[in-house]
C-alpha atoms as a PDB file:
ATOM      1  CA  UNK A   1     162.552 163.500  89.368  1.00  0.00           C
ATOM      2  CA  UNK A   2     164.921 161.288  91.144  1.00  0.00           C
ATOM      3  CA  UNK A   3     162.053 160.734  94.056  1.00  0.00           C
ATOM      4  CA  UNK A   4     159.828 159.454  90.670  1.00  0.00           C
ATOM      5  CA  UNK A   5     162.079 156.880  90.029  1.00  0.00           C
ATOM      6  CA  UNK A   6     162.648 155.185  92.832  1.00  0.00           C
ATOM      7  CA  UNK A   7     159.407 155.154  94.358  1.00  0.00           C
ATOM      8  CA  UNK A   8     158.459 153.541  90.483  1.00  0.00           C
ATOM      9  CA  UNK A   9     161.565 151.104  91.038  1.00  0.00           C
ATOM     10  CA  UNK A  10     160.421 150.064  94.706  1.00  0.00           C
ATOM     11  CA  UNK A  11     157.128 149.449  92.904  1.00  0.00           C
ATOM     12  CA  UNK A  12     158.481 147.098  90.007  1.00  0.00           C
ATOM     13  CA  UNK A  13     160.142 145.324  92.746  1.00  0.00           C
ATOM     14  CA  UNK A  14     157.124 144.485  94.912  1.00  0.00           C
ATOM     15  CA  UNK A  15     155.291 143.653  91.958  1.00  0.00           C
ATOM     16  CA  UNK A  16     158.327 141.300  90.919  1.00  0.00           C
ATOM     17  CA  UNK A  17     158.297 139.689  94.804  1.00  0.00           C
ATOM     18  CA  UNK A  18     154.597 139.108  94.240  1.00  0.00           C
ATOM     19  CA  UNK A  19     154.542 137.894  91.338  1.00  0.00           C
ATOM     20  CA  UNK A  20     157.573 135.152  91.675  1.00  0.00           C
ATOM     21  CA  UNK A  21     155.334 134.129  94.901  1.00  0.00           C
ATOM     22  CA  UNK A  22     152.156 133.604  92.776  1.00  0.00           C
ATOM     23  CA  UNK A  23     154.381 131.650  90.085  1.00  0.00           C
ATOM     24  CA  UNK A  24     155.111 128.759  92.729  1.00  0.00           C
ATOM     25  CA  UNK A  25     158.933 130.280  92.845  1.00  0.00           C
ATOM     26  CA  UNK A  26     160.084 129.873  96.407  1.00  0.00           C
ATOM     27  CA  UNK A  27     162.095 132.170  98.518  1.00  0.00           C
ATOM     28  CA  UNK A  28     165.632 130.956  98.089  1.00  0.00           C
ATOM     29  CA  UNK A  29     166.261 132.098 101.558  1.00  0.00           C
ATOM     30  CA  UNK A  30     163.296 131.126 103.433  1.00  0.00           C
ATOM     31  CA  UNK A  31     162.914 127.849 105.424  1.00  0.00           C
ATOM     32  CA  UNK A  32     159.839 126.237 104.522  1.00  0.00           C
ATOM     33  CA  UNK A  33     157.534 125.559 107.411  1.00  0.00           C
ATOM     34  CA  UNK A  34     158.808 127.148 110.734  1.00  0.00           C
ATOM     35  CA  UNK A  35     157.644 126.851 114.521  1.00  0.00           C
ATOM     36  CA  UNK A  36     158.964 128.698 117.186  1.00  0.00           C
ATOM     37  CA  UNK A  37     158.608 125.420 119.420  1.00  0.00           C
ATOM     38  CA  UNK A  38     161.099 122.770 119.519  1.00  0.00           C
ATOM     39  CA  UNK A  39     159.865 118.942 119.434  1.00  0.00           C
ATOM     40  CA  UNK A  40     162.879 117.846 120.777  1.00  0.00           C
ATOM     41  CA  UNK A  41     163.450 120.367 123.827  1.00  0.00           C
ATOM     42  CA  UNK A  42     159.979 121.529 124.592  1.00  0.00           C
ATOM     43  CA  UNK A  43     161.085 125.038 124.715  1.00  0.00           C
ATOM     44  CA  UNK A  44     160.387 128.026 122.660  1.00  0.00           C
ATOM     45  CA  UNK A  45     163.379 129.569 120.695  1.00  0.00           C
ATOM     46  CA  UNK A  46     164.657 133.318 121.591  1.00  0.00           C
ATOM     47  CA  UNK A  47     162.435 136.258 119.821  1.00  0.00           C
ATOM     48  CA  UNK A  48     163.477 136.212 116.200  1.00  0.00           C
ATOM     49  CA  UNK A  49     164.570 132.801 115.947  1.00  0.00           C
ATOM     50  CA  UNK A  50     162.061 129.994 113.921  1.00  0.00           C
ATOM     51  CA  UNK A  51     162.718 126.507 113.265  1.00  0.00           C
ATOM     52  CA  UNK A  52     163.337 124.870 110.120  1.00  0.00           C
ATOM     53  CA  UNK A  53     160.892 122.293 108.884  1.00  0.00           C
ATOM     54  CA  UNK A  54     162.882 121.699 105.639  1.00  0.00           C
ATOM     55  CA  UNK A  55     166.482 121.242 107.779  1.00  0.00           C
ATOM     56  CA  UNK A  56     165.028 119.089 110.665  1.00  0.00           C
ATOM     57  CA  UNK A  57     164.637 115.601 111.567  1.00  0.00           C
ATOM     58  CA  UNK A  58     163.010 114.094 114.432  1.00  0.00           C
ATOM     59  CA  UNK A  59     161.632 110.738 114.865  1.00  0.00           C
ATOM     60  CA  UNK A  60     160.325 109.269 118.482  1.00  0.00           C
ATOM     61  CA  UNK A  61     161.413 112.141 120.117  1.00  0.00           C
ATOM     62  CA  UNK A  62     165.229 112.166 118.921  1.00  0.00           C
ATOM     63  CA  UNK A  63     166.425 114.066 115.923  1.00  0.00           C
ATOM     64  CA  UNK A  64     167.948 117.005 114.771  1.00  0.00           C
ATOM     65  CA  UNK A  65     166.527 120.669 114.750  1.00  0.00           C
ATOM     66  CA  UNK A  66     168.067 123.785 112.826  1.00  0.00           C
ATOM     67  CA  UNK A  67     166.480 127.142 113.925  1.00  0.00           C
ATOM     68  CA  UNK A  68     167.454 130.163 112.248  1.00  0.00           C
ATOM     69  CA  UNK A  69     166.830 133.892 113.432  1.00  0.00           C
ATOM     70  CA  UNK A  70     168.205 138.214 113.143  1.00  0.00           C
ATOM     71  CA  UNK A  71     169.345 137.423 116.739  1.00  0.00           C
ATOM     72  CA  UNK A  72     173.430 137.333 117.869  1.00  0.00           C
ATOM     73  CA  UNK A  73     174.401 134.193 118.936  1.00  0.00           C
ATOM     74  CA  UNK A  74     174.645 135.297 122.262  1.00  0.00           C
ATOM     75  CA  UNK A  75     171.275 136.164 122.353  1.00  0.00           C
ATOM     76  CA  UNK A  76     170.401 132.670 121.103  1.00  0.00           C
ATOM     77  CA  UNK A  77     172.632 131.026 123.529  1.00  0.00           C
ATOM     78  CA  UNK A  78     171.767 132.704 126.624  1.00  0.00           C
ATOM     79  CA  UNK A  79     167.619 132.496 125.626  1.00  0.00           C
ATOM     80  CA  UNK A  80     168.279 128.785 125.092  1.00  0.00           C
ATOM     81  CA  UNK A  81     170.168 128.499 128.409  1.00  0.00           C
ATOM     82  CA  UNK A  82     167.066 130.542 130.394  1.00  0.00           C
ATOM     83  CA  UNK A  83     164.502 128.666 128.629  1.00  0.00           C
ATOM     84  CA  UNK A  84     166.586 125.203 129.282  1.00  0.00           C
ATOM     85  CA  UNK A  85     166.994 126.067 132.681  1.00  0.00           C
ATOM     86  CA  UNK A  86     163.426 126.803 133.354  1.00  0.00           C
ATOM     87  CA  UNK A  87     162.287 123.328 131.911  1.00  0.00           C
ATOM     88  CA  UNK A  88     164.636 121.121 133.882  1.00  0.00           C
ATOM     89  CA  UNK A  89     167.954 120.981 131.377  1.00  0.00           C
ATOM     90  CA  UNK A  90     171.253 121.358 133.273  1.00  0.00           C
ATOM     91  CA  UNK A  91     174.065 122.406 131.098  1.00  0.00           C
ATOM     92  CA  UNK A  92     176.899 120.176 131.446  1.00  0.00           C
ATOM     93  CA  UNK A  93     179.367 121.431 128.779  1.00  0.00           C
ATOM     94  CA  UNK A  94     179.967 124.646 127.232  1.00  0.00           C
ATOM     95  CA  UNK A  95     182.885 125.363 124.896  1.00  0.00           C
ATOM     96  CA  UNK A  96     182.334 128.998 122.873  1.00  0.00           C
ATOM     97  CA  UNK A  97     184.062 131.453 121.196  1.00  0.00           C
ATOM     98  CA  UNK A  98     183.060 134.387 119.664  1.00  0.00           C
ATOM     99  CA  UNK A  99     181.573 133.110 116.201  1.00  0.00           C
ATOM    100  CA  UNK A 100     180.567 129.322 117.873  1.00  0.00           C
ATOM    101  CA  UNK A 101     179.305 127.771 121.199  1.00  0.00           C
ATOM    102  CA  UNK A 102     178.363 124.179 121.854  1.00  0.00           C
ATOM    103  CA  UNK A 103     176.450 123.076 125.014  1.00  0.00           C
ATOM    104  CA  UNK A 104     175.535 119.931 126.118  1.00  0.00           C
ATOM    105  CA  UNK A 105     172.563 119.543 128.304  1.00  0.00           C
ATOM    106  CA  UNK A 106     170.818 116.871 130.358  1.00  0.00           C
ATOM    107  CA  UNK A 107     167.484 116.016 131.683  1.00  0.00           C
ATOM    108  CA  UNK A 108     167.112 113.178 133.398  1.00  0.00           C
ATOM    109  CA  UNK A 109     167.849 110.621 130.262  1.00  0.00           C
ATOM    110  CA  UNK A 110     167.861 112.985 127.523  1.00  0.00           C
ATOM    111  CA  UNK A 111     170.842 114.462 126.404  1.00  0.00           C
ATOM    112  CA  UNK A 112     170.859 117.230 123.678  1.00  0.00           C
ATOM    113  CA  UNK A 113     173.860 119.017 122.351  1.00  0.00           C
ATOM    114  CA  UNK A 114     172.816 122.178 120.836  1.00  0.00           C
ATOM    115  CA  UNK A 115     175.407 124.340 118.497  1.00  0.00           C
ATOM    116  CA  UNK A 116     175.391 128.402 118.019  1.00  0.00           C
ATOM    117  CA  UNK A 117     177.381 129.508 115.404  1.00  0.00           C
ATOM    118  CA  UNK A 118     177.059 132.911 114.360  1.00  0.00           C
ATOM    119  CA  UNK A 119     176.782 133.211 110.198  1.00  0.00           C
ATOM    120  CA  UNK A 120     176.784 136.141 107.788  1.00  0.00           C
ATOM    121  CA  UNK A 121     173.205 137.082 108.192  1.00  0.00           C
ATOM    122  CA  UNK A 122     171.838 135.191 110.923  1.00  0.00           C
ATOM    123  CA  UNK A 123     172.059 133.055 113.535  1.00  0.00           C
ATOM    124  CA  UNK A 124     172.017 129.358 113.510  1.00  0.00           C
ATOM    125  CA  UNK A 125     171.269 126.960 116.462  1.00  0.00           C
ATOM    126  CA  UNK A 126     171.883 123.285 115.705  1.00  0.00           C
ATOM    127  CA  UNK A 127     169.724 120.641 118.275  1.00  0.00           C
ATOM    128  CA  UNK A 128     170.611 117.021 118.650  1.00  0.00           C
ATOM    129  CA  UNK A 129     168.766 115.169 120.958  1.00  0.00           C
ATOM    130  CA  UNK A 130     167.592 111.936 122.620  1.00  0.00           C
ATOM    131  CA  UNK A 131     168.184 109.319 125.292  1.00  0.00           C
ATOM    132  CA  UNK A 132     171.252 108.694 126.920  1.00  0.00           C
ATOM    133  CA  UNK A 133     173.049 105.693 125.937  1.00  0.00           C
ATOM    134  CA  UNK A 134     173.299 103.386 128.726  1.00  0.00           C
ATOM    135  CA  UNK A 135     177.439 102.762 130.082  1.00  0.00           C
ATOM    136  CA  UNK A 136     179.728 100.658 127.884  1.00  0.00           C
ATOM    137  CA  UNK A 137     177.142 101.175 124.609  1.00  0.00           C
ATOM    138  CA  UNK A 138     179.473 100.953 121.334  1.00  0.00           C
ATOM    139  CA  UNK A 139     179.727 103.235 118.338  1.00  0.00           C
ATOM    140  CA  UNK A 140     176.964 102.702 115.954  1.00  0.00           C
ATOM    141  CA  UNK A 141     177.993 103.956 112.346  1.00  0.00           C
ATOM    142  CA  UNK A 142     176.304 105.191 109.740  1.00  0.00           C
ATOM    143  CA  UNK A 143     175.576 102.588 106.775  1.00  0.00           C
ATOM    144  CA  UNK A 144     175.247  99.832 109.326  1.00  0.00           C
ATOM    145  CA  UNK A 145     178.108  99.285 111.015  1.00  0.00           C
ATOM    146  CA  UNK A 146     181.024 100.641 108.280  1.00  0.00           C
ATOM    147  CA  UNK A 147     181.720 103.357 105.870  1.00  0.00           C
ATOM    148  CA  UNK A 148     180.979 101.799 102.659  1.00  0.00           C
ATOM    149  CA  UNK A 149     183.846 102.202  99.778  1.00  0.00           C
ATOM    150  CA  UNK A 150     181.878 104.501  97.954  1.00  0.00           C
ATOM    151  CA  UNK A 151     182.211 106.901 101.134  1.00  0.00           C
ATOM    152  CA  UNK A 152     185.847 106.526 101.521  1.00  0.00           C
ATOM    153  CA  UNK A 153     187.087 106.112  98.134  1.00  0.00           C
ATOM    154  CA  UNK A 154     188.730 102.779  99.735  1.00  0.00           C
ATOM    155  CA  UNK A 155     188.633  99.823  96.838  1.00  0.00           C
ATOM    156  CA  UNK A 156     187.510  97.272  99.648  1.00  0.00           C
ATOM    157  CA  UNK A 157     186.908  96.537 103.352  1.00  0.00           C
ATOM    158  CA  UNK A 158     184.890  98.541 105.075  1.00  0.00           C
ATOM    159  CA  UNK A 159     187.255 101.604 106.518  1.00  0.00           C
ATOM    160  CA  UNK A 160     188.691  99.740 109.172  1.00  0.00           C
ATOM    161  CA  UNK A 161     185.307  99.339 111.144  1.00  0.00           C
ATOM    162  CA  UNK A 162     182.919  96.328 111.710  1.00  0.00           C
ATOM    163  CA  UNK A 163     183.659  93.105 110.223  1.00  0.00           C
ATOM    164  CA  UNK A 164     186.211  92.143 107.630  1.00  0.00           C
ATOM    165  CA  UNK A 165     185.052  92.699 103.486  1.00  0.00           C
ATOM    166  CA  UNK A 166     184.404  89.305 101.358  1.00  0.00           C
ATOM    167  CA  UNK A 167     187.333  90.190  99.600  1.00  0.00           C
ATOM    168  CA  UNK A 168     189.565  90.459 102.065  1.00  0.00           C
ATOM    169  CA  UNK A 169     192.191  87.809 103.172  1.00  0.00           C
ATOM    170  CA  UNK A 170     191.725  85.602 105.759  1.00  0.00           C
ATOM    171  CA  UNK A 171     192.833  86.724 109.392  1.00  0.00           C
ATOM    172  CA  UNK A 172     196.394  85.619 110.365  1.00  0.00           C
ATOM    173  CA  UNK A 173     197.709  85.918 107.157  1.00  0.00           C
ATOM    174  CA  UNK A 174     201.091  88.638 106.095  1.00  0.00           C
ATOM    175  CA  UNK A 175     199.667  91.037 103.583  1.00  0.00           C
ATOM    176  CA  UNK A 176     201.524  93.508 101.695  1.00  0.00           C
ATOM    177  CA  UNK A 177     201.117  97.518 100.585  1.00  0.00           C
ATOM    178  CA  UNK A 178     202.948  99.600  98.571  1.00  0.00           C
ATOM    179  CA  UNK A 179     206.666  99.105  96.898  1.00  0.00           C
ATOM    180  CA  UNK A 180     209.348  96.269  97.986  1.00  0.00           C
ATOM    181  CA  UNK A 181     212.155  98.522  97.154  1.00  0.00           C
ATOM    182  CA  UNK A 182     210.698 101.318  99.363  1.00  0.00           C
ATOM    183  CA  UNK A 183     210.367  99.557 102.473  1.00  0.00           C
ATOM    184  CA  UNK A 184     206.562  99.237 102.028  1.00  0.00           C
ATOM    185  CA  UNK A 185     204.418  98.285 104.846  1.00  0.00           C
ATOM    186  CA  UNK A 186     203.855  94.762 106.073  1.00  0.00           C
ATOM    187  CA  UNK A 187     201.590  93.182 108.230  1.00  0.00           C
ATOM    188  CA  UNK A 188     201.669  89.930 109.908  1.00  0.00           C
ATOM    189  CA  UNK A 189     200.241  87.578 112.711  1.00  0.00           C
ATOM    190  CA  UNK A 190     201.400  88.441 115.996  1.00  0.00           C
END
């Protein structure tokens, strides 16, 4: 009797799966389209691993990839690193522990840093990837050039980066923060 009622509970459940499937109700946990090629590396991914088409970016051959697989992150890493090897990359850095590992590799001008980190259920490698910046390049941010105030939760400027806000006071000029009695801080022209 027991036997009955699961085999008629395994049943209900496949019928269920289906059915959500023909309703247009994705899986929560799957990635949308997957490869098991990376566009940025030109390597395959370890057995069990796929990438995510809903999680990656890449433009002109630079980007971000997020792969995904039932592999251990050693696994991953050290399929990476043969693959890698194979096609010309030469790690450069590695810093790991047991749950994370980032590597940076190089081929000729590309650079790509690629992250392991070991989750709950699966694996996740991490790919960033593109040309190496020629010597002396500055820090591009994100926004162009400065974090806005909506970002920071700052009331004006732009975080400190970039050039000065409209609204802020002319350069050489003693400005003022917090309290008089306190101390407060000051600044003025050098």
């Amino acid at each position: 009797m027991p036997r009955l009622f699961v085999t008629l509970g395994l049943c209900a459940l496949f019928a269920l799966t289906g059915g959500c499937a023909s309703l247009g109700i994705d899986n929560p946990f799957g990635p949308g389209e997957n490869t098991r090629q990376s566009q940025l590396l030109g390597v395959s991914f370890p057995a069990g691993m796929a990438l995510s088409g809903d999680h990656s970016r890449v433009s002109g051959g630079e980007g971000v990839e997020v792969a995904f697989g039932q592999v251990t992150s050693a696994a991953a890493a050290q399929g990476l690193f043969n693959s890698l090897q194979a096609a010309g990359w030469q790690l450069r850095l590695q810093q790991s522990r047991a749950s994370k590992g980032v590597y940076v590799y190089e081929n000729g001008e590309r650079m790509a840093v690629v992250v392991v980190e070991s989750q709950a259920v699966q694996t996740v490698v991490t790919i960033c990837a593109g040309n190496r910046l020629p010597d002396g390049s500055m820090l591009s941010l994100p926004g162009g050039g400065g974090s806005s105030s909506s970002d920071t939760g700052d009331t004006g400027g732009d975080g400190g980066f970039g050039t000065p806000a409209a609204d802020a006071p002319p350069v050489g000029t003693s400005e003022s923060w917090g309290a008089p009695a306190s101390g407060g801080l000051q600044e003025r022209e050098l």
